[in-house]
Protein backbone atom coordinates (compact mmCIF):
# COMPACT_ATOMS: atom_id res chain seq x y z
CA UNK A 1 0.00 0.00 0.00
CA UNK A 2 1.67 3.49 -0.95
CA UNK A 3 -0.10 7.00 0.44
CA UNK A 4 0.69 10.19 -0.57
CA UNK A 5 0.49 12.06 2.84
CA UNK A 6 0.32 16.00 2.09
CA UNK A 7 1.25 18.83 4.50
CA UNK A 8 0.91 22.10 3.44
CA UNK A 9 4.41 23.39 5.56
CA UNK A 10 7.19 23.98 3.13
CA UNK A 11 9.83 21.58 2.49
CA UNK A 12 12.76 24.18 2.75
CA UNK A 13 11.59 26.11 5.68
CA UNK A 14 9.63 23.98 8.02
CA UNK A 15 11.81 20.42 7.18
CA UNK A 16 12.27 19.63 10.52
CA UNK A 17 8.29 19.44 11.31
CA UNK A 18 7.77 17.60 7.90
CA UNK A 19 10.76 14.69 9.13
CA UNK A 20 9.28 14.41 12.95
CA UNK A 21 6.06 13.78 10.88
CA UNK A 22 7.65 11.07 8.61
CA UNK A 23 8.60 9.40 11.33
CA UNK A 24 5.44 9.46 13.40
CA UNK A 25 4.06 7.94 10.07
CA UNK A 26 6.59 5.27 9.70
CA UNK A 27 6.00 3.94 13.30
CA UNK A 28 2.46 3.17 12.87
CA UNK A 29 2.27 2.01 9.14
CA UNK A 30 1.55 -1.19 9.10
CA UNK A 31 3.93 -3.80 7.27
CA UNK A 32 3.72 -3.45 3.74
CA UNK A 33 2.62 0.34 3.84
CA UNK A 34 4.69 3.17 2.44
CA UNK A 35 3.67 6.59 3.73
CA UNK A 36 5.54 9.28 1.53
CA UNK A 37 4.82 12.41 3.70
CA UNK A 38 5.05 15.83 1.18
CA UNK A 39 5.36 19.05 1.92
CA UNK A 40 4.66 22.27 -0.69
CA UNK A 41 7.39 24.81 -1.97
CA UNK A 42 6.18 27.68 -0.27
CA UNK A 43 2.78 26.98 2.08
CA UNK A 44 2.14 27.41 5.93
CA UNK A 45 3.49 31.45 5.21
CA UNK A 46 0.41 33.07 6.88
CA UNK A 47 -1.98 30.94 5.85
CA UNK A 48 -4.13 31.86 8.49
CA UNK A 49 -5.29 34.72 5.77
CA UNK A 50 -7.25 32.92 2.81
CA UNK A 51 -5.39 34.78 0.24
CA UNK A 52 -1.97 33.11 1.01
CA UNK A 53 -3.88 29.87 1.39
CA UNK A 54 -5.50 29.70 -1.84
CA UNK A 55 -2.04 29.67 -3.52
CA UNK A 56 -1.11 26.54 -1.17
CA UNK A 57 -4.60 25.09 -2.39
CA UNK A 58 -3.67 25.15 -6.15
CA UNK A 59 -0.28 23.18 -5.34
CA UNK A 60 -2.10 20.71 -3.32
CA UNK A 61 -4.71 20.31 -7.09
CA UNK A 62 -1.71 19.93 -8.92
CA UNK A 63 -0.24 17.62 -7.00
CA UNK A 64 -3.29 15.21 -6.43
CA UNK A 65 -3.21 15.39 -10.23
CA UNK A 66 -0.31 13.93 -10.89
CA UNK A 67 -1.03 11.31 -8.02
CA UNK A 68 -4.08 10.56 -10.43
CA UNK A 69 -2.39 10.43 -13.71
CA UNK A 70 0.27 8.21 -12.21
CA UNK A 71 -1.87 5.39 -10.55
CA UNK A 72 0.71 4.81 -8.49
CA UNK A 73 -1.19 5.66 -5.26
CA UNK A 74 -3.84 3.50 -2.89
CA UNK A 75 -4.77 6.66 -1.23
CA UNK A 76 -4.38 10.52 -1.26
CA UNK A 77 -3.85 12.34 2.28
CA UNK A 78 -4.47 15.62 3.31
CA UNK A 79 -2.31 16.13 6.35
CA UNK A 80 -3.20 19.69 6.80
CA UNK A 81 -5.91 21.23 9.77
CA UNK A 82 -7.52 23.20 7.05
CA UNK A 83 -8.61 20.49 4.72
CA UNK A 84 -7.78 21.62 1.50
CA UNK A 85 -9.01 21.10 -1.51
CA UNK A 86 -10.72 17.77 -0.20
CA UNK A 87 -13.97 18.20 -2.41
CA UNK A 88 -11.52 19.25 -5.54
CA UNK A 89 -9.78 16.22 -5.44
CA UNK A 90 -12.68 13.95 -4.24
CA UNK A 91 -13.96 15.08 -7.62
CA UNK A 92 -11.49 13.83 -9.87
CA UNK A 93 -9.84 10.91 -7.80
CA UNK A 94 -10.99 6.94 -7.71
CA UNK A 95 -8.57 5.98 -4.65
CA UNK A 96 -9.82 7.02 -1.16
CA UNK A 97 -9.24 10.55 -0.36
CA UNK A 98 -8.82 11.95 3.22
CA UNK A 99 -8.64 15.23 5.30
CA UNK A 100 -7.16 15.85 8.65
CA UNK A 101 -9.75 17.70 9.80
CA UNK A 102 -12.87 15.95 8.82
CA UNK A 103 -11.17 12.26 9.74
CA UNK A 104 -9.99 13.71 13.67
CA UNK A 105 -13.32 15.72 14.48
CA UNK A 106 -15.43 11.91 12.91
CA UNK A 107 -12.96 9.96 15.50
CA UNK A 108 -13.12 12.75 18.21
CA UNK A 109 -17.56 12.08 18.15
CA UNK A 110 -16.42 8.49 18.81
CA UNK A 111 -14.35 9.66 21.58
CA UNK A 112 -16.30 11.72 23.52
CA UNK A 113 -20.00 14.03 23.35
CA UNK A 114 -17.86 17.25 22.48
CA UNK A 115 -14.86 18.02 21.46
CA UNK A 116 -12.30 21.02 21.88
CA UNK A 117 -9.46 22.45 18.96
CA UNK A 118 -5.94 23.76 20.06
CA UNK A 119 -5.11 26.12 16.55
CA UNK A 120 -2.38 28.24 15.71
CA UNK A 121 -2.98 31.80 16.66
CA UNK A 122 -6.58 33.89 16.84
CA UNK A 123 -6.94 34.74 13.46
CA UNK A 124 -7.42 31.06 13.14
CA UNK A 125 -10.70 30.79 15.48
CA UNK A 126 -13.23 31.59 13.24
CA UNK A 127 -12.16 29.27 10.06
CA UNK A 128 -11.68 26.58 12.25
CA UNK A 129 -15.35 27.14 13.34
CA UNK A 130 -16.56 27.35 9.82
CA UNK A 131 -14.57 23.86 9.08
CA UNK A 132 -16.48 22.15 12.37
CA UNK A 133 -19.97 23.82 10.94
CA UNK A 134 -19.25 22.31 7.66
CA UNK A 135 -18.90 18.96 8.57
CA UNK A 136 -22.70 19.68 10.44
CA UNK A 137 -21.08 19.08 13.99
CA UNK A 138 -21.32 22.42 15.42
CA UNK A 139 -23.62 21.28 18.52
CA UNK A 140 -20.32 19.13 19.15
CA UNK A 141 -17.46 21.68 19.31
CA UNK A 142 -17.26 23.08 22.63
CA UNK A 143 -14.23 25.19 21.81
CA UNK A 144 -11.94 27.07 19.68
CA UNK A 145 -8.68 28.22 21.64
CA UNK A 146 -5.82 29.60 19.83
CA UNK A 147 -2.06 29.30 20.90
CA UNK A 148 0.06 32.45 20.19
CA UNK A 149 2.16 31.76 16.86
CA UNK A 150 1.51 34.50 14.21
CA UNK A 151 4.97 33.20 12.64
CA UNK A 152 3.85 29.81 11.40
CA UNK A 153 7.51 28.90 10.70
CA UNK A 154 8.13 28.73 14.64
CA UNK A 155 6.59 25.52 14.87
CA UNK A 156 9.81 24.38 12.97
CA UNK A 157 11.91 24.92 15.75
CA UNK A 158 10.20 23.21 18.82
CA UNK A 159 11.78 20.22 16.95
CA UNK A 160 15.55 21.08 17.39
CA UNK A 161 15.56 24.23 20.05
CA UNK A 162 14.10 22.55 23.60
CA UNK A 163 13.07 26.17 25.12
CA UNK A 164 10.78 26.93 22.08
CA UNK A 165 9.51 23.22 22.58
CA UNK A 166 8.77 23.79 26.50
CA UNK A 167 7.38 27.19 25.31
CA UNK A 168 4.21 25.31 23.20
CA UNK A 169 4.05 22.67 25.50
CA UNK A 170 3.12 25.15 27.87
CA UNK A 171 0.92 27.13 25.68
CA UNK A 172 -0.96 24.16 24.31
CA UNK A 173 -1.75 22.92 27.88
CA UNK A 174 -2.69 26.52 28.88
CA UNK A 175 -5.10 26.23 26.09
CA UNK A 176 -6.31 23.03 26.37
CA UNK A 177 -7.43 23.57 29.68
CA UNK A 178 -9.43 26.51 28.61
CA UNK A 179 -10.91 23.88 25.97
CA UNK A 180 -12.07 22.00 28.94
CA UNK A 181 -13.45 23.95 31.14
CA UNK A 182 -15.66 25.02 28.21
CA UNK A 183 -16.56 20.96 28.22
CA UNK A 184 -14.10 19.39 25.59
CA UNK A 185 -13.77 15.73 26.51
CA UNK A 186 -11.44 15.39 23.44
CA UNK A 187 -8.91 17.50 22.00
CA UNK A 188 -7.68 18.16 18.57
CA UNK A 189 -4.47 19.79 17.75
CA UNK A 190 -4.33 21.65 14.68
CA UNK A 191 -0.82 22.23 13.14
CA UNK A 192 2.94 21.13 14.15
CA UNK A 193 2.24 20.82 17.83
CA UNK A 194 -0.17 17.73 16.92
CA UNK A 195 3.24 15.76 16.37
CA UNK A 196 5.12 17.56 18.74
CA UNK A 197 2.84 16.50 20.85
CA UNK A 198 2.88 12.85 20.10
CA UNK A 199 6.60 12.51 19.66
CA UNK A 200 6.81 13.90 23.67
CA UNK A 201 4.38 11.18 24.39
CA UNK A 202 1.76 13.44 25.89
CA UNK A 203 -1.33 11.64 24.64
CA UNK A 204 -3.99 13.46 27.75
CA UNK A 205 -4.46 16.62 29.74
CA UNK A 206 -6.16 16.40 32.63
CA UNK A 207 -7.73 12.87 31.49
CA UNK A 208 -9.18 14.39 28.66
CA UNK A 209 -7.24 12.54 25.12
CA UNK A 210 -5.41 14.21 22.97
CA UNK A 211 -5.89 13.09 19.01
CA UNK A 212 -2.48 11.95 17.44
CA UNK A 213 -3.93 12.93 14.35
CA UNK A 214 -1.46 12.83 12.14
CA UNK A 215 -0.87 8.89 12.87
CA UNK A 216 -4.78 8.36 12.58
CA UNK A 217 -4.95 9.44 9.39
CA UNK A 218 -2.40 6.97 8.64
CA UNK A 219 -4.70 4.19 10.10
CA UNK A 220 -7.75 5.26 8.74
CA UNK A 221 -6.05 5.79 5.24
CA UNK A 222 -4.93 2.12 5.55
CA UNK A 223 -8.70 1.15 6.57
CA UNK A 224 -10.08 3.10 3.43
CA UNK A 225 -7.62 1.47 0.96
CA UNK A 226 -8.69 -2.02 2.50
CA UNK A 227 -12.43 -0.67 2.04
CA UNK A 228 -12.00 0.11 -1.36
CA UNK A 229 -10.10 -3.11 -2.99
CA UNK A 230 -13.13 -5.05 -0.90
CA UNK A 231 -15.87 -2.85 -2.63
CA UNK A 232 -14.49 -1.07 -5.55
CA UNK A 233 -15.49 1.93 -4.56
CA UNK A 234 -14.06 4.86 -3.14
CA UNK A 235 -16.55 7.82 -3.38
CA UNK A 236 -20.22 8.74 -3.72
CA UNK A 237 -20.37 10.53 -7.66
CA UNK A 238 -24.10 11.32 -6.63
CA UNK A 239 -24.05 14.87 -6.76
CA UNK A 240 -21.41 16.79 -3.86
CA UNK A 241 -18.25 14.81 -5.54
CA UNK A 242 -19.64 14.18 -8.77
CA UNK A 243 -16.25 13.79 -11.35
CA UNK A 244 -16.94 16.04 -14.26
CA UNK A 245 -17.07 14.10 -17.68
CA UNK A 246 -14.33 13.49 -19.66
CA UNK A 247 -14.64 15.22 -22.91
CA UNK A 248 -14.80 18.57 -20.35
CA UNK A 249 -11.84 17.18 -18.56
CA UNK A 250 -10.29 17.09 -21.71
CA UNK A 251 -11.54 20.36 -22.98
CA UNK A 252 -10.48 22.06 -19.84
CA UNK A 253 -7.03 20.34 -19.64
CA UNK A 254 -5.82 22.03 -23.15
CA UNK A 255 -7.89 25.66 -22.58
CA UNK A 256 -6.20 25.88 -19.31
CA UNK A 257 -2.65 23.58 -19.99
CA UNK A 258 -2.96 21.15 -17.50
CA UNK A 259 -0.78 18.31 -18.60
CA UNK A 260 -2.10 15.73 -16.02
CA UNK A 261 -5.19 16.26 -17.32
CA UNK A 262 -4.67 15.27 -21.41
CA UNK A 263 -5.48 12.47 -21.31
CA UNK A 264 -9.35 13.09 -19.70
């Protein structure tokens, strides 16, 4: 089984989150599973403001196009908070697609009545909201509490600097305990400090679990793969992830030169 596993972080300036997350990954893949963990060339630069995000989005298309032209892949991962480009890709993929966000708030229900998020910074707060609403579990969220890293690219060094390191462990427990008083009886961690997290072992606070997310998404992208040589299928194309035909794929790939996309 081989997954493409997509973070948004870039490779060149947050490496040392995308290896801890490779190796999170690699200890929980089962035997005969290949995780290939990606990052982007430029994302996670203030992508708590949509219009730097939406250039990360079109990198994560063109990438799950190639996956698709290449058949090379059992599943396609989106290992970032904000879900991106999930319905885009659901779309035009056959393999089983899956989002961090929609996959830890589906396991967090099973967890516990409501659940609490740990994100970035405040700017965060409200799209993280709209995410939760989308997904139609707003009556679940009890809270939205935001750590206090406007510079994304500081997540990169609680890897390899241990006083940044203590510094989010501290904030995320500060946070987290805000979550609960608010009711959370499961937390998720959006971002870099969800396998910071994990690799310091800290799986509760105050008895309340914390998701590993980024290793459940390796599990559940291994149970989806499993569900979909057993079946066949991989998506609904009834109407929300309905694949466009392919005369228009075709049409579109040479009016708007997408190579991946030639060949319908």
């Amino acid at each position: 089984m081989r997954l493409w596993y997509q973070l948004l972080s870039s490779e060149k300036r947050l490496s040392n989150f995308l290896a801890a997350t490779q190796t999170l990954c690699n200890a929980v893949a089962a035997p005969g599973t290949t995780v290939e963990v990606r990052g982007t060339r430029h994302g996670a630069l203030g992508d708590q403001y949509r219009i730097f995000w939406h250039y990360d989005v079109r990198e994560v298309v063109d990438n799950g196009l190639k996956v698709r032209a290449s058949k090379a892949y059992d599943a396609f991962v989106i290992a970032n908070s904000l879900d991106p480009a999930v319905v885009e890709l659901r779309e035009m993929l056959d393999i089983p697609v899956l989002s961090f966000m929609e996959v830890s708030c589906f396991t967090a229900c099973m967890m516990g009545e409501r659940f609490g998020l740990v994100v970035p910074n405040e700017r965060m707060v409200t799209r993280y909201s709209e995410i939760v609403r989308g997904y139609g579990l707003a009556s679940r969220l009890a809270a939205v509490e935001p750590l206090r890293f406007e510079n994304m690219t500081r997540f990169d060094d609680v890897f390899t600097d241990p006083k940044v390191g203590d510094e989010i462990l501290a904030q995320v427990e500060g946070a987290a305990r805000k979550a609960i008083a608010q009711g959370a009886e499961v937390l998720i961690l959006t971002g870099p400090q969800s396998a910071y997290m994990a690799q310091r072992g800290v799986r509760e606070i105050d008895r309340v679990p914390l998701l590993d997310s980024y290793s459940l998404l390796v599990k559940q992208a291994e149970a989806m793969v499993a569900m979909h040589k057993l079946t066949g299928v991989a998506v609904s194309r009834r109407l929300h992830y309905q694949a466009p035909p392919a005369d228009l794929i075709r049409q579109a790939a040479e009016v708007r030169e997408i190579d991946a996309l030639r060949n319908g």
